[in-house]
PDB file of N, CA and C in Angstrom:
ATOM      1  N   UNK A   1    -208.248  26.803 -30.656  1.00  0.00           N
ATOM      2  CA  UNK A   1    -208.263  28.112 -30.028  1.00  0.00           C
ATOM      3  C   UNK A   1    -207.872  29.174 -31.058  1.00  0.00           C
ATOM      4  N   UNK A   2    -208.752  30.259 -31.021  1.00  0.00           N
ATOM      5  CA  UNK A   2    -208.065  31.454 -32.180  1.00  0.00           C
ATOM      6  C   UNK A   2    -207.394  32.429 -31.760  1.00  0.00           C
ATOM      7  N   UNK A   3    -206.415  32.727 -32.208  1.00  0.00           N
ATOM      8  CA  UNK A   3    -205.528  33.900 -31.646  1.00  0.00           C
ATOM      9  C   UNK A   3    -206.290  34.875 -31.722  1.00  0.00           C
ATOM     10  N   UNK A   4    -205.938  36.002 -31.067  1.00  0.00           N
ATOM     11  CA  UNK A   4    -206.521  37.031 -30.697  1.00  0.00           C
ATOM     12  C   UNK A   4    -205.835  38.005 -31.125  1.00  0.00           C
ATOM     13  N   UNK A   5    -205.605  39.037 -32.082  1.00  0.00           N
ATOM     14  CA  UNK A   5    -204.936  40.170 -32.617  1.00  0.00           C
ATOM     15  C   UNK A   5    -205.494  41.646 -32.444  1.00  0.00           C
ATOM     16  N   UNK A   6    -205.705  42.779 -31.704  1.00  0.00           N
ATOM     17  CA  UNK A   6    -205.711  43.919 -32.011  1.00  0.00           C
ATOM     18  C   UNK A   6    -204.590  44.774 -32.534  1.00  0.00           C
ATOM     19  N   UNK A   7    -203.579  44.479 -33.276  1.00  0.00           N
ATOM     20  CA  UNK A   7    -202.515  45.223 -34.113  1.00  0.00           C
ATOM     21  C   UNK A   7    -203.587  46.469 -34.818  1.00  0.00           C
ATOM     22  N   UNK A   8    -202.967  47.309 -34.801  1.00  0.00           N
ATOM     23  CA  UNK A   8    -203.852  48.248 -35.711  1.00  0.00           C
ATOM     24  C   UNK A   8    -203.303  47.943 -37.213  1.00  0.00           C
ATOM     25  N   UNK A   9    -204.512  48.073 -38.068  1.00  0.00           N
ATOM     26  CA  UNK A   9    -204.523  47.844 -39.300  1.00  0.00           C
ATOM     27  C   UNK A   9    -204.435  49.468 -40.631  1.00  0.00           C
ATOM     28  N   UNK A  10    -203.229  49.892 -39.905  1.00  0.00           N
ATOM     29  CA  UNK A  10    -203.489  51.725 -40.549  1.00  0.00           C
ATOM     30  C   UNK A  10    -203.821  51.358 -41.980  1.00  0.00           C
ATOM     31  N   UNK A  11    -202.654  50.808 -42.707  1.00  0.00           N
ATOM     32  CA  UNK A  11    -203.014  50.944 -44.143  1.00  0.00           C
ATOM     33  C   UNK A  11    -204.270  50.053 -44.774  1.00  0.00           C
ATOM     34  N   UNK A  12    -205.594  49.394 -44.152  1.00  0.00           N
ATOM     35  CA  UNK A  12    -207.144  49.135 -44.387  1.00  0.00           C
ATOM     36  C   UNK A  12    -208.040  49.993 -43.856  1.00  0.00           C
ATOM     37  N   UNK A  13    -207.163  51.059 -43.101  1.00  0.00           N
ATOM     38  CA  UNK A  13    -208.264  52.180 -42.418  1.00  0.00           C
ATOM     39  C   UNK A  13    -209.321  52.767 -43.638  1.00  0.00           C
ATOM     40  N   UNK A  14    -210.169  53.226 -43.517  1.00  0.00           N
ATOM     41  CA  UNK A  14    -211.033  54.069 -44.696  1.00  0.00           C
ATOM     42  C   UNK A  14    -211.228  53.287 -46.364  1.00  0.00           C
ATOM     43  N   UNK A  15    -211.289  51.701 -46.006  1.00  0.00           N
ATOM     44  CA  UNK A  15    -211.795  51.106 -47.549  1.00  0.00           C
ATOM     45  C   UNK A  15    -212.838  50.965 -47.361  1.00  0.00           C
ATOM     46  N   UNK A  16    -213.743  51.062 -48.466  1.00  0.00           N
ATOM     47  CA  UNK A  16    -214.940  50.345 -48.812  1.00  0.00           C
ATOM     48  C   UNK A  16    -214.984  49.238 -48.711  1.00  0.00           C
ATOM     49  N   UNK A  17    -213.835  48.606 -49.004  1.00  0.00           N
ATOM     50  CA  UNK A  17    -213.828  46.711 -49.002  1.00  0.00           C
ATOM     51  C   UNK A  17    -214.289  46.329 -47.759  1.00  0.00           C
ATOM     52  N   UNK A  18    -215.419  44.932 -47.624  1.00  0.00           N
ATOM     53  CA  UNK A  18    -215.725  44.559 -46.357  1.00  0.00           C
ATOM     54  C   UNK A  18    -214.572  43.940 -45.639  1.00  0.00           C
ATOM     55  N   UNK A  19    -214.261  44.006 -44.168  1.00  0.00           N
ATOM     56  CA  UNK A  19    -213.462  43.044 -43.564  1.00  0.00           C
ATOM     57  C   UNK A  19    -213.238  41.818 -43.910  1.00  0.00           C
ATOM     58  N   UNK A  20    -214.593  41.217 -43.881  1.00  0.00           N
ATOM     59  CA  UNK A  20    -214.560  39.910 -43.964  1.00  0.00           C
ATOM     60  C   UNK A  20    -213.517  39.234 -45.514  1.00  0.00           C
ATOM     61  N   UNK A  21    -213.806  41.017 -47.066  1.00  0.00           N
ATOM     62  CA  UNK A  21    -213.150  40.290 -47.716  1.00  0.00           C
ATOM     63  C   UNK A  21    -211.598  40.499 -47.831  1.00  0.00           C
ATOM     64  N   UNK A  22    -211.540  41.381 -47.217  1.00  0.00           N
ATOM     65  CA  UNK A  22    -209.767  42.196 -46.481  1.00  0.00           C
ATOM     66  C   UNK A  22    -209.155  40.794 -46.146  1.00  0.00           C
ATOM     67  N   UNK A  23    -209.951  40.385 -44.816  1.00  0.00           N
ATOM     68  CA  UNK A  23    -209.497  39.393 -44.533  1.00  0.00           C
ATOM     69  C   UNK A  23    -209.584  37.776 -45.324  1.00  0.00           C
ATOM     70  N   UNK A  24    -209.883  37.449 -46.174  1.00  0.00           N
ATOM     71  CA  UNK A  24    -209.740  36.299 -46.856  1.00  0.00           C
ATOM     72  C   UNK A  24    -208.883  36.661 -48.144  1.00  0.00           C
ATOM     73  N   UNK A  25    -208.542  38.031 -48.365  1.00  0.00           N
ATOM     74  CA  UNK A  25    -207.558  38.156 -48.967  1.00  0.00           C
ATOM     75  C   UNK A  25    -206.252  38.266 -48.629  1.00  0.00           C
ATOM     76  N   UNK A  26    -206.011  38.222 -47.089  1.00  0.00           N
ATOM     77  CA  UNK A  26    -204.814  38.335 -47.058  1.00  0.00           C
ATOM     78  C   UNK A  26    -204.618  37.166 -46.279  1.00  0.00           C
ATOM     79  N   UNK A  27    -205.865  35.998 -46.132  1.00  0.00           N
ATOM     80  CA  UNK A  27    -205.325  34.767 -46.316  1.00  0.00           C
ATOM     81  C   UNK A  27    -205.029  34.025 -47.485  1.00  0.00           C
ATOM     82  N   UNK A  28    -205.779  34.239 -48.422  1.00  0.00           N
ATOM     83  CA  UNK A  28    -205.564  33.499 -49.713  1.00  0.00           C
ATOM     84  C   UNK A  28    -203.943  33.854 -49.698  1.00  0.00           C
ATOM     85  N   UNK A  29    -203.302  35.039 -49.688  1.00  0.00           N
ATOM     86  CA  UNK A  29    -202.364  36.007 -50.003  1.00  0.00           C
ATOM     87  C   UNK A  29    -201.477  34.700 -49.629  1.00  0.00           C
ATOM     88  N   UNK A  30    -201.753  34.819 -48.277  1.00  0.00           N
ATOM     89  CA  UNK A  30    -200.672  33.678 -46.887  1.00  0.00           C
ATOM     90  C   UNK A  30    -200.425  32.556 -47.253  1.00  0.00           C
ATOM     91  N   UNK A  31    -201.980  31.630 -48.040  1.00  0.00           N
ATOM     92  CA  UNK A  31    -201.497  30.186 -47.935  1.00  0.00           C
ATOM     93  C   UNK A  31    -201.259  30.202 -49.175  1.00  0.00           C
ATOM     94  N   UNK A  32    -201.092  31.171 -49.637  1.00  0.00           N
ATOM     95  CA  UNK A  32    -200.225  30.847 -51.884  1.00  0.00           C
ATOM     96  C   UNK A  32    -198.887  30.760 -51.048  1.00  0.00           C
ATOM     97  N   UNK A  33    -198.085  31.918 -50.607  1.00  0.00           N
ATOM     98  CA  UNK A  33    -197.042  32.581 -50.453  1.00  0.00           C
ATOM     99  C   UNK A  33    -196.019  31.451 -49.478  1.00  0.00           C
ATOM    100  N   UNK A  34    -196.958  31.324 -48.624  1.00  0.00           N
ATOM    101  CA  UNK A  34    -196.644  30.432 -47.003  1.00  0.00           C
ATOM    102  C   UNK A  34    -196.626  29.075 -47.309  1.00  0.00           C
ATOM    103  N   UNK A  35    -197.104  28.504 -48.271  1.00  0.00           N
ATOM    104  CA  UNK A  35    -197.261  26.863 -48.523  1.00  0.00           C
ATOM    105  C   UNK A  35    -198.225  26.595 -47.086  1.00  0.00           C
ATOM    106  N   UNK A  36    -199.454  26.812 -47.408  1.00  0.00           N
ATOM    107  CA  UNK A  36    -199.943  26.431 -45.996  1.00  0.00           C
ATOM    108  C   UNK A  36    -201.762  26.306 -46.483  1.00  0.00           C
ATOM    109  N   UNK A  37    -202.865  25.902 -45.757  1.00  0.00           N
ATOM    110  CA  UNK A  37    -204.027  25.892 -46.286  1.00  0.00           C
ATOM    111  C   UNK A  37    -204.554  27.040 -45.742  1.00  0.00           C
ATOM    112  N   UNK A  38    -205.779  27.195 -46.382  1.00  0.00           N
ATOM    113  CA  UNK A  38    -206.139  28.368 -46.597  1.00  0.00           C
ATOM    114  C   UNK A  38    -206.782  28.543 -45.124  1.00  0.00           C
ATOM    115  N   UNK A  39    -207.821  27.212 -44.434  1.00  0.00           N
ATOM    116  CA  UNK A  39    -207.819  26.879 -42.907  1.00  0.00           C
ATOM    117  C   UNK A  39    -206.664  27.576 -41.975  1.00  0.00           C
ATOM    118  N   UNK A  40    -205.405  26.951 -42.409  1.00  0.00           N
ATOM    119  CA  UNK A  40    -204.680  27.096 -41.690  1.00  0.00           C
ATOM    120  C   UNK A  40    -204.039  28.445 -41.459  1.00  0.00           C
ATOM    121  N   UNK A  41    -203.844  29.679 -42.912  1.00  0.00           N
ATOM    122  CA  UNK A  41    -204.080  30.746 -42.670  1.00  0.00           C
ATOM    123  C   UNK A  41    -205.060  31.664 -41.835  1.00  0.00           C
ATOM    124  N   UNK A  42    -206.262  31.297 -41.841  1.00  0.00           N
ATOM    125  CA  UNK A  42    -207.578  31.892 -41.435  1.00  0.00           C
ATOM    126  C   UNK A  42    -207.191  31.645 -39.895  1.00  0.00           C
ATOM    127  N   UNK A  43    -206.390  31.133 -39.157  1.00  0.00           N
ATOM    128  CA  UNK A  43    -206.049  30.491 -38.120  1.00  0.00           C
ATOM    129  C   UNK A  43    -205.438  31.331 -37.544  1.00  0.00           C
ATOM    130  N   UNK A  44    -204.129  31.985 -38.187  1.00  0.00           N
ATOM    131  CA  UNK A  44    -203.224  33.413 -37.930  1.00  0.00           C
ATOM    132  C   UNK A  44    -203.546  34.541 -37.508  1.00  0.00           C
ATOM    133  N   UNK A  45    -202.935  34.982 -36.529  1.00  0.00           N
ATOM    134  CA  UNK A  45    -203.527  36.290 -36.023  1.00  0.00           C
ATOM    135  C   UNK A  45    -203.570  37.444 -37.426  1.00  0.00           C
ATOM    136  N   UNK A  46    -204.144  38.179 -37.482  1.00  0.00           N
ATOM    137  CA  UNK A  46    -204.676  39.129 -38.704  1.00  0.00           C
ATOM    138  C   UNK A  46    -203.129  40.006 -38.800  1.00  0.00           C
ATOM    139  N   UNK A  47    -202.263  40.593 -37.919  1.00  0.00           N
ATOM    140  CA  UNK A  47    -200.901  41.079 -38.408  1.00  0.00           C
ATOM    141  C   UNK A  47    -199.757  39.985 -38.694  1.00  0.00           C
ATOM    142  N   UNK A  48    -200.607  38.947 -38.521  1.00  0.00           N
ATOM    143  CA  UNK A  48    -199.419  37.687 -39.398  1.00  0.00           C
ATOM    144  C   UNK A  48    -198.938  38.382 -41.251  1.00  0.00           C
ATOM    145  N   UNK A  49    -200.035  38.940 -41.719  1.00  0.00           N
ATOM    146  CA  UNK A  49    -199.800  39.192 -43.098  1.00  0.00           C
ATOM    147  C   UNK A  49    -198.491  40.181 -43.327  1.00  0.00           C
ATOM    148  N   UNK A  50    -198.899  41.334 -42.742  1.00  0.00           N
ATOM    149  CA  UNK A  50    -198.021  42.321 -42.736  1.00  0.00           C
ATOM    150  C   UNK A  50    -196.670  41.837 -42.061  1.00  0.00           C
ATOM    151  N   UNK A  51    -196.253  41.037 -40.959  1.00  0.00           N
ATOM    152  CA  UNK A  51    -195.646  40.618 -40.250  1.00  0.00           C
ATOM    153  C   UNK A  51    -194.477  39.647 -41.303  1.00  0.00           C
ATOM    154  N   UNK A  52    -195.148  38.773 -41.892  1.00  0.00           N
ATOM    155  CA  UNK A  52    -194.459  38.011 -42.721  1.00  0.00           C
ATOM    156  C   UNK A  52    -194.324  38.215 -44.338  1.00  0.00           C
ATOM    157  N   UNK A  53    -194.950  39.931 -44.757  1.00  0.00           N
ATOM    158  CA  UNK A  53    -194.667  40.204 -45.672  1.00  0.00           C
ATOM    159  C   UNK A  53    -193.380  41.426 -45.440  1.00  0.00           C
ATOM    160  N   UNK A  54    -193.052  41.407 -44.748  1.00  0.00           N
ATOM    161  CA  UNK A  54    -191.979  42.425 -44.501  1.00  0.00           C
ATOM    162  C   UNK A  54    -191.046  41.682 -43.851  1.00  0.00           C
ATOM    163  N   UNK A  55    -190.899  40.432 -44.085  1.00  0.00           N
ATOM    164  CA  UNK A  55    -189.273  39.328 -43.072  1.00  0.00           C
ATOM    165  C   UNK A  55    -188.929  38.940 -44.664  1.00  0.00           C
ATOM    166  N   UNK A  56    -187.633  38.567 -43.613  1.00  0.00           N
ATOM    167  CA  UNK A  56    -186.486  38.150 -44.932  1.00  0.00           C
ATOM    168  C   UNK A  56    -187.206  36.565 -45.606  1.00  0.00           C
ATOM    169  N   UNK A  57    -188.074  36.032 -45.039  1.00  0.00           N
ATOM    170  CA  UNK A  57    -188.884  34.448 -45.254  1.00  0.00           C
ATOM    171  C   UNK A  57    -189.548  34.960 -46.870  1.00  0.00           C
ATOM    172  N   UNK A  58    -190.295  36.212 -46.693  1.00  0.00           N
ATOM    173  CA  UNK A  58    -191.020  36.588 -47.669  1.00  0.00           C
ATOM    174  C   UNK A  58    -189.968  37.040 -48.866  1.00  0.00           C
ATOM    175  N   UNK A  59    -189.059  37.577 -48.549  1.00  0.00           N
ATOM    176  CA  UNK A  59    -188.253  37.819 -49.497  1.00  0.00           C
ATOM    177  C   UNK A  59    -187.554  37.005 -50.369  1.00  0.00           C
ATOM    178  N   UNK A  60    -187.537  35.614 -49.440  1.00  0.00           N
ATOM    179  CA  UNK A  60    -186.712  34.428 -50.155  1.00  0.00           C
ATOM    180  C   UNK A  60    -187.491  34.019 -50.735  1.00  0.00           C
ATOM    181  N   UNK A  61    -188.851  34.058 -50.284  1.00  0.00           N
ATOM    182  CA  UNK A  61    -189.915  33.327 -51.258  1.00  0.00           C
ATOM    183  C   UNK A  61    -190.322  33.981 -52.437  1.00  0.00           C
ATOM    184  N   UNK A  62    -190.167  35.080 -52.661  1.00  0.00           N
ATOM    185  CA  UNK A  62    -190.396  36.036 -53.516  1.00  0.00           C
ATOM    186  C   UNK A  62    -189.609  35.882 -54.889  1.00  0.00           C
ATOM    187  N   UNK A  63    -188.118  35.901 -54.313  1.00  0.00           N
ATOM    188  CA  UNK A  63    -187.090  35.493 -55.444  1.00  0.00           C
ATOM    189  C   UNK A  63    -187.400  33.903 -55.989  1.00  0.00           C
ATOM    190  N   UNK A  64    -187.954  32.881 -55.464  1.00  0.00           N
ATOM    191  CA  UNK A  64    -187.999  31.809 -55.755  1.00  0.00           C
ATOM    192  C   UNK A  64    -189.108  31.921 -56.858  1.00  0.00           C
ATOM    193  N   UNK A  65    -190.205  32.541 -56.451  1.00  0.00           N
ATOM    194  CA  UNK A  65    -191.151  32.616 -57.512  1.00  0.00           C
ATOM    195  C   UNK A  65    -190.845  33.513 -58.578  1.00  0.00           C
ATOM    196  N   UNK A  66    -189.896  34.282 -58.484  1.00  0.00           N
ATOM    197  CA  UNK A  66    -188.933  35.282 -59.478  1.00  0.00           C
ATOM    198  C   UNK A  66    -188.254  34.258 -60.663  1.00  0.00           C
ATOM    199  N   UNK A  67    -187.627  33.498 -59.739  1.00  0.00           N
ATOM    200  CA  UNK A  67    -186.973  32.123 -60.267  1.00  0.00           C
ATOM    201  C   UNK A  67    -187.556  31.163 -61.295  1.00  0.00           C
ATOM    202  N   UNK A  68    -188.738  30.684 -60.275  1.00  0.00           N
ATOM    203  CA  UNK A  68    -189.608  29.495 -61.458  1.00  0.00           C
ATOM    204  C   UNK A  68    -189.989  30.388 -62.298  1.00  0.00           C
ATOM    205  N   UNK A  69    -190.976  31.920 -62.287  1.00  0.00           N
ATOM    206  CA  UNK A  69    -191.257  32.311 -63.425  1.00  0.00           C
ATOM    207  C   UNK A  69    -190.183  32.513 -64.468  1.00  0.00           C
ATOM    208  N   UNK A  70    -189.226  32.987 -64.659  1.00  0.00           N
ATOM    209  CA  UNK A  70    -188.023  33.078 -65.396  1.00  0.00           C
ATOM    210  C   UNK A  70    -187.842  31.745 -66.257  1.00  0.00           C
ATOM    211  N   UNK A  71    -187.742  30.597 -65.330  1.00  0.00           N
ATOM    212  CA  UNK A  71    -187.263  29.291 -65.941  1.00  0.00           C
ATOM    213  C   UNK A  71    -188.473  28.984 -66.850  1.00  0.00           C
ATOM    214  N   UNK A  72    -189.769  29.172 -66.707  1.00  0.00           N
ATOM    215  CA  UNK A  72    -190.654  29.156 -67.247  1.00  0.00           C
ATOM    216  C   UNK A  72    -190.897  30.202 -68.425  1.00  0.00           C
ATOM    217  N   UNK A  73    -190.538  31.052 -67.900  1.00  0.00           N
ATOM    218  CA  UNK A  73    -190.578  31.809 -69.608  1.00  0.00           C
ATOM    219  C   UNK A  73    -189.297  31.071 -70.687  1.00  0.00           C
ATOM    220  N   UNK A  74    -188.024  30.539 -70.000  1.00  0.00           N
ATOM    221  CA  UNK A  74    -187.388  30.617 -71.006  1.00  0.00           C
ATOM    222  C   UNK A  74    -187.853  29.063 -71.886  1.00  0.00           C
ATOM    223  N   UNK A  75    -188.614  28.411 -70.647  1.00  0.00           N
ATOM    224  CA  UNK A  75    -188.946  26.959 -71.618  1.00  0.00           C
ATOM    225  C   UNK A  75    -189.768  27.215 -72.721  1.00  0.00           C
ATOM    226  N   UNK A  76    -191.147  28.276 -72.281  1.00  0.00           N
ATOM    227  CA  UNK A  76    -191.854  28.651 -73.305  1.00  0.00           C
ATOM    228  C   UNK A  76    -191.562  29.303 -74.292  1.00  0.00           C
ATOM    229  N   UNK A  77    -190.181  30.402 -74.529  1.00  0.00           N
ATOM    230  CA  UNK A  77    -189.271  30.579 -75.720  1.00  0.00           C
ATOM    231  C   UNK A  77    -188.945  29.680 -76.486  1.00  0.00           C
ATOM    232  N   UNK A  78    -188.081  29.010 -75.721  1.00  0.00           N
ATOM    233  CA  UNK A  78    -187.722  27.935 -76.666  1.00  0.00           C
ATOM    234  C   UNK A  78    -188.670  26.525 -77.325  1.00  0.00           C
ATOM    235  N   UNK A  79    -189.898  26.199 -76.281  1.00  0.00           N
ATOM    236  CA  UNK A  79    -190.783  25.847 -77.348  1.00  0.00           C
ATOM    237  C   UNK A  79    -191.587  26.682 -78.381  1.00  0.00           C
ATOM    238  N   UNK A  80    -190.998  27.860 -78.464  1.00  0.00           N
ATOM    239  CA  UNK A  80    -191.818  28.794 -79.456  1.00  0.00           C
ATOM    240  C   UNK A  80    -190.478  28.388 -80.539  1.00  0.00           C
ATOM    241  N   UNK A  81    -189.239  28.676 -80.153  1.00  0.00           N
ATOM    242  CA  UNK A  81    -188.166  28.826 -81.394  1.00  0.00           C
ATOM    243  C   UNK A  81    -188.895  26.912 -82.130  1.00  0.00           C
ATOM    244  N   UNK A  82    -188.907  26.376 -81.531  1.00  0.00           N
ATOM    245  CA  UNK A  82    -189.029  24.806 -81.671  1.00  0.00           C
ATOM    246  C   UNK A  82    -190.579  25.000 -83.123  1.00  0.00           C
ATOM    247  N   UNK A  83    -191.129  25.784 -82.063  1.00  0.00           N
ATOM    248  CA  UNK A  83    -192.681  25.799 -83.384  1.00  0.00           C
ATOM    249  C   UNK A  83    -192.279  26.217 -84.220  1.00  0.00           C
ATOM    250  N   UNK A  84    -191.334  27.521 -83.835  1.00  0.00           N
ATOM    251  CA  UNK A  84    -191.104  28.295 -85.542  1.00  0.00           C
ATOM    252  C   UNK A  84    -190.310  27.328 -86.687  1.00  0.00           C
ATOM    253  N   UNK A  85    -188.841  26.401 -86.022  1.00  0.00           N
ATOM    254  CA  UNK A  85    -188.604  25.899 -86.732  1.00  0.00           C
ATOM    255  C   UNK A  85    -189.051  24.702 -87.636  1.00  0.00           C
ATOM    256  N   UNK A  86    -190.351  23.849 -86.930  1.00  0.00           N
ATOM    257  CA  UNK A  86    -191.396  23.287 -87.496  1.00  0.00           C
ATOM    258  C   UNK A  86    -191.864  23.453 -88.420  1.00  0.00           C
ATOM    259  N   UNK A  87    -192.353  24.705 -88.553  1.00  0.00           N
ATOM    260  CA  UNK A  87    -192.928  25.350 -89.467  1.00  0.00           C
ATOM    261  C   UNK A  87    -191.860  25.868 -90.397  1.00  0.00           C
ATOM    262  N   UNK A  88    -190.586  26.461 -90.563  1.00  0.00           N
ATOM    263  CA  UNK A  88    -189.948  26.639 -91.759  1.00  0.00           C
ATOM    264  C   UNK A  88    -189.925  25.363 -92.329  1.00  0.00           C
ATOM    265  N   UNK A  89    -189.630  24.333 -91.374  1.00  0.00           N
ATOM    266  CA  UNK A  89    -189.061  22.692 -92.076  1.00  0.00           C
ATOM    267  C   UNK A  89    -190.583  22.442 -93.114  1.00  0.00           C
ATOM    268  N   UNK A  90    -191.393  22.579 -92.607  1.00  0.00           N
ATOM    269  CA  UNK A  90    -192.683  22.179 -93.341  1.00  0.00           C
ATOM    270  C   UNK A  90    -192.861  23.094 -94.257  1.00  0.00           C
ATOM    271  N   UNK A  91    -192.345  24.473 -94.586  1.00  0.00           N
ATOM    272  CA  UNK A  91    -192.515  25.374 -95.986  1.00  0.00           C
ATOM    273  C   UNK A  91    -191.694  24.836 -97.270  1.00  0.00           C
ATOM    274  N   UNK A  92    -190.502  24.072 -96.710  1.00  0.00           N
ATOM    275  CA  UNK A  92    -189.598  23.705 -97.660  1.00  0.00           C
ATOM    276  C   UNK A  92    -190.100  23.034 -98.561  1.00  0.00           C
TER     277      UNK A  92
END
């Protein structure tokens, strides 16, 4: 069964963008963000997006991906210090 949503959509009022791709973007958006399939987004009533981009759920998830990116830059630093020192050892 598909939910049924008339929420008004003010801030998509007056785009050029088609619905159809409005809407698969703010499922793709859902099942990155949501851990969920992209099916299973497309499933959500259409103010699910806005709905769960403005709760504290989105916010925690937000910092988490704040998180891994961080930890991830600092691994890729330090396999950079790792190359550089490679490379002095091999000028010697």
């Amino acid at each position: 069964m598909r939910l049924t949503d008339f929420a008004p959509l003010a801030p998509l009022q007056g785009l050029s963008v088609s619905w159809t791709d409005i809407l698969l973007n703010h499922a793709q958006s859902i099942s990155q963000n949501a851990n969920m399939s992209l099916f299973e987004a497309l499933q959500m009533p259409i103010s699910f997006s806005s709905i769960y981009h403005k709760s504290q759920a989105w916010s925690e998830q937000k910092k988490s991906l704040e998180n891994k990116f961080k930890a991830q830059e600092i691994i890729i630093k330090q396999l950079n210090n790792v190359i550089k020192g490679i490379g002095f050892l091999l000028k010697r």
